[in-house]
Structure formats: structure tokens, C-alpha cells
C-alpha atoms as a PDB file:
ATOM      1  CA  UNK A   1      47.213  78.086 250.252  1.00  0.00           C
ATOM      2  CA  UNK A   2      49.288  77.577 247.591  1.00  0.00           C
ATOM      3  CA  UNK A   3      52.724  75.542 247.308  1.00  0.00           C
ATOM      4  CA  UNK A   4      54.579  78.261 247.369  1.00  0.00           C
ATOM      5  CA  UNK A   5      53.075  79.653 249.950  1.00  0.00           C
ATOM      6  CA  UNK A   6      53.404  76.605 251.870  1.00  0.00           C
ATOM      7  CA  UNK A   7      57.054  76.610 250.947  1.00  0.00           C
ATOM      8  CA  UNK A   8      57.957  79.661 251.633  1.00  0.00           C
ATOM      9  CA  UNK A   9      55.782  79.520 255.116  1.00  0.00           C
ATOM     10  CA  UNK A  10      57.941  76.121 256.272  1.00  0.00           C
ATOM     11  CA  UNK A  11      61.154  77.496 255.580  1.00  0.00           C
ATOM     12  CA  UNK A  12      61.235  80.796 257.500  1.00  0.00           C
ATOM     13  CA  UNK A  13      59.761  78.807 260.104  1.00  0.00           C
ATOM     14  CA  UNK A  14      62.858  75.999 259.664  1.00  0.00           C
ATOM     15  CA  UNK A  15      64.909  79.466 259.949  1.00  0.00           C
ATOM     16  CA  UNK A  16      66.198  79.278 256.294  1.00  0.00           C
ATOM     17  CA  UNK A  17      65.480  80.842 252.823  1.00  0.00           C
ATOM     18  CA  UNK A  18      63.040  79.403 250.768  1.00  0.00           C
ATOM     19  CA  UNK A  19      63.720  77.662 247.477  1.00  0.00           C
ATOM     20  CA  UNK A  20      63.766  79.907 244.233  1.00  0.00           C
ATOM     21  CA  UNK A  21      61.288  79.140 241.776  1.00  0.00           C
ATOM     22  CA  UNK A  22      64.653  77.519 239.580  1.00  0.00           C
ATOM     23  CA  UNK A  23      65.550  75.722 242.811  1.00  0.00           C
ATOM     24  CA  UNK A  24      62.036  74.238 243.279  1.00  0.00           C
ATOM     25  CA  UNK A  25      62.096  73.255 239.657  1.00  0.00           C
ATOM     26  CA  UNK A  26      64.699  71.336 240.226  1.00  0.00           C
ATOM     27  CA  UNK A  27      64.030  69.668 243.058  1.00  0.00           C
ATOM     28  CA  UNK A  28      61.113  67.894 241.428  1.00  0.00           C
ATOM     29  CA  UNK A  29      62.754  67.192 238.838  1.00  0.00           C
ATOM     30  CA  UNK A  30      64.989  65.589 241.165  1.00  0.00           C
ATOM     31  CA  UNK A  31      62.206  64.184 242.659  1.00  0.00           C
ATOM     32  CA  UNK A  32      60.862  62.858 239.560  1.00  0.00           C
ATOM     33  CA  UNK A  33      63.293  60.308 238.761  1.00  0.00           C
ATOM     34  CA  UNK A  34      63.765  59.307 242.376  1.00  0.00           C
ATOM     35  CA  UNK A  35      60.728  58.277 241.797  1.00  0.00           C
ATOM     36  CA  UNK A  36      59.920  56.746 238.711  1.00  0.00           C
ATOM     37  CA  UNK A  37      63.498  55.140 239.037  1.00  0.00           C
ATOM     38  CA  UNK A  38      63.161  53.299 242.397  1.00  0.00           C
ATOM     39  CA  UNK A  39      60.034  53.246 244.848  1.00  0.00           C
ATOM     40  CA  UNK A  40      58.375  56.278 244.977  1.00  0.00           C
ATOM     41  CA  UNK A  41      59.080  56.962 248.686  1.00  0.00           C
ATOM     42  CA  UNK A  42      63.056  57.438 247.221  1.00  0.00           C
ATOM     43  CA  UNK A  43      61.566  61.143 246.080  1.00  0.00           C
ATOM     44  CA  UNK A  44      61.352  62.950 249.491  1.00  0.00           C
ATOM     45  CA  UNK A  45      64.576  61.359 250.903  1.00  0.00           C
ATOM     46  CA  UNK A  46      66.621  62.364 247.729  1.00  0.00           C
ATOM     47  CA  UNK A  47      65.569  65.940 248.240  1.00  0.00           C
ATOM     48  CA  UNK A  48      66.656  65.540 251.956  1.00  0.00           C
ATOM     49  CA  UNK A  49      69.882  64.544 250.873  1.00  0.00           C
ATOM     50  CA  UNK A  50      69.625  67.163 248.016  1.00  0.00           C
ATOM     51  CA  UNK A  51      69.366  69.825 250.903  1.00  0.00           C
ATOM     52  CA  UNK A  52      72.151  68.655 253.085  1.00  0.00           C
ATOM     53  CA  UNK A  53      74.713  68.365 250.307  1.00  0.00           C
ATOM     54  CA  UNK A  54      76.763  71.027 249.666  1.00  0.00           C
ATOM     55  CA  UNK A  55      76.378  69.753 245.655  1.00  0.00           C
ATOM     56  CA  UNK A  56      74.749  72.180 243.143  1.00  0.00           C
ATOM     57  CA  UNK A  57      71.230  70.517 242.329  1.00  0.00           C
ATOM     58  CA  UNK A  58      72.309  70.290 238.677  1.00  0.00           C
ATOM     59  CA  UNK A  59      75.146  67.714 239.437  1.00  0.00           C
ATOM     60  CA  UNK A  60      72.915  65.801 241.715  1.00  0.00           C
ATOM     61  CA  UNK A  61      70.694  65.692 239.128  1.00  0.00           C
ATOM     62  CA  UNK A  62      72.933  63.856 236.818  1.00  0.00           C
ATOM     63  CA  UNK A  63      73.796  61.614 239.606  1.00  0.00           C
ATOM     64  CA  UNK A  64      70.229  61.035 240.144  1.00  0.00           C
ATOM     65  CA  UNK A  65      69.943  60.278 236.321  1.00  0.00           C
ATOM     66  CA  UNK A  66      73.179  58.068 236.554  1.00  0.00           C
ATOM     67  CA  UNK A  67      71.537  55.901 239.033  1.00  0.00           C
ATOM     68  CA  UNK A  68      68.493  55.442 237.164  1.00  0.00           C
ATOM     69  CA  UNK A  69      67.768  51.858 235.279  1.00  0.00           C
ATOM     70  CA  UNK A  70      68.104  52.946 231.430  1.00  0.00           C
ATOM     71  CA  UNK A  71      65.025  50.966 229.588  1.00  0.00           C
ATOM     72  CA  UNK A  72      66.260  47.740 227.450  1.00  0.00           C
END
């Protein structure tokens, strides 16, 4: 099975739409710097907080880039 497959599988059966190829792009991207920015385990709870806010992923993507230590 493939990821999107597996996406799109989980979220009828959550009872919402799945992600659009942008929107999944996104989200690890999100992801990403959740991780590499913090403990890794930061990733899946910033998407959970990704999905509950009603902010458009390319704001909390800024804020997630905000957040992140800059290198010295």
C-alpha cells in the first residue's frame, strides 16, 4: 500500500477528506522543521495542531520556521 493510499484510506475512515497532494506537501514540510528544530517527536504533534487550526498551512509554516533556532 502506498502512502497515499494509506492516507486517503484513514481519512474517509476518520469521516473527512483526505489531504491534497499540495496539502500533504506541506505538511511534511511542516513536519520537517518540527523536527530537525526540536525533538523529532515535535513532527506528528505539529501536524495535529496543523489540522485543528483553522490557519492556512502556509502561515503555520512560517510560524513553524519562526520558532526554529537560526544556526550561529
Amino acid at each position: 500500500m502506498t502512502r497515499d493510499e494509506w492516507i486517503a484510506q484513514f481519512a474517509e475512515r476518520a469521516g473527512v477528506p483526505a489531504p491534497s497532494a499540495a496539502e500533504v506537501e506541506a505538511l511534511l514540510a511542516l513536519a520537517a522543521v518540527a523536527a530537525h528544530s526540536s525533538e523529532r517527536t515535535a513532527a506528528p504533534v505539529a501536524c495535529w495542531v496543523a489540522g485543528r487550526s483553522e490557519q492556512p498551512l502556509e502561515r503555520l509554516q512560517a510560524t513553524a520556521e519562526e520558532i526554529a533556532p537560526t544556526e550561529s
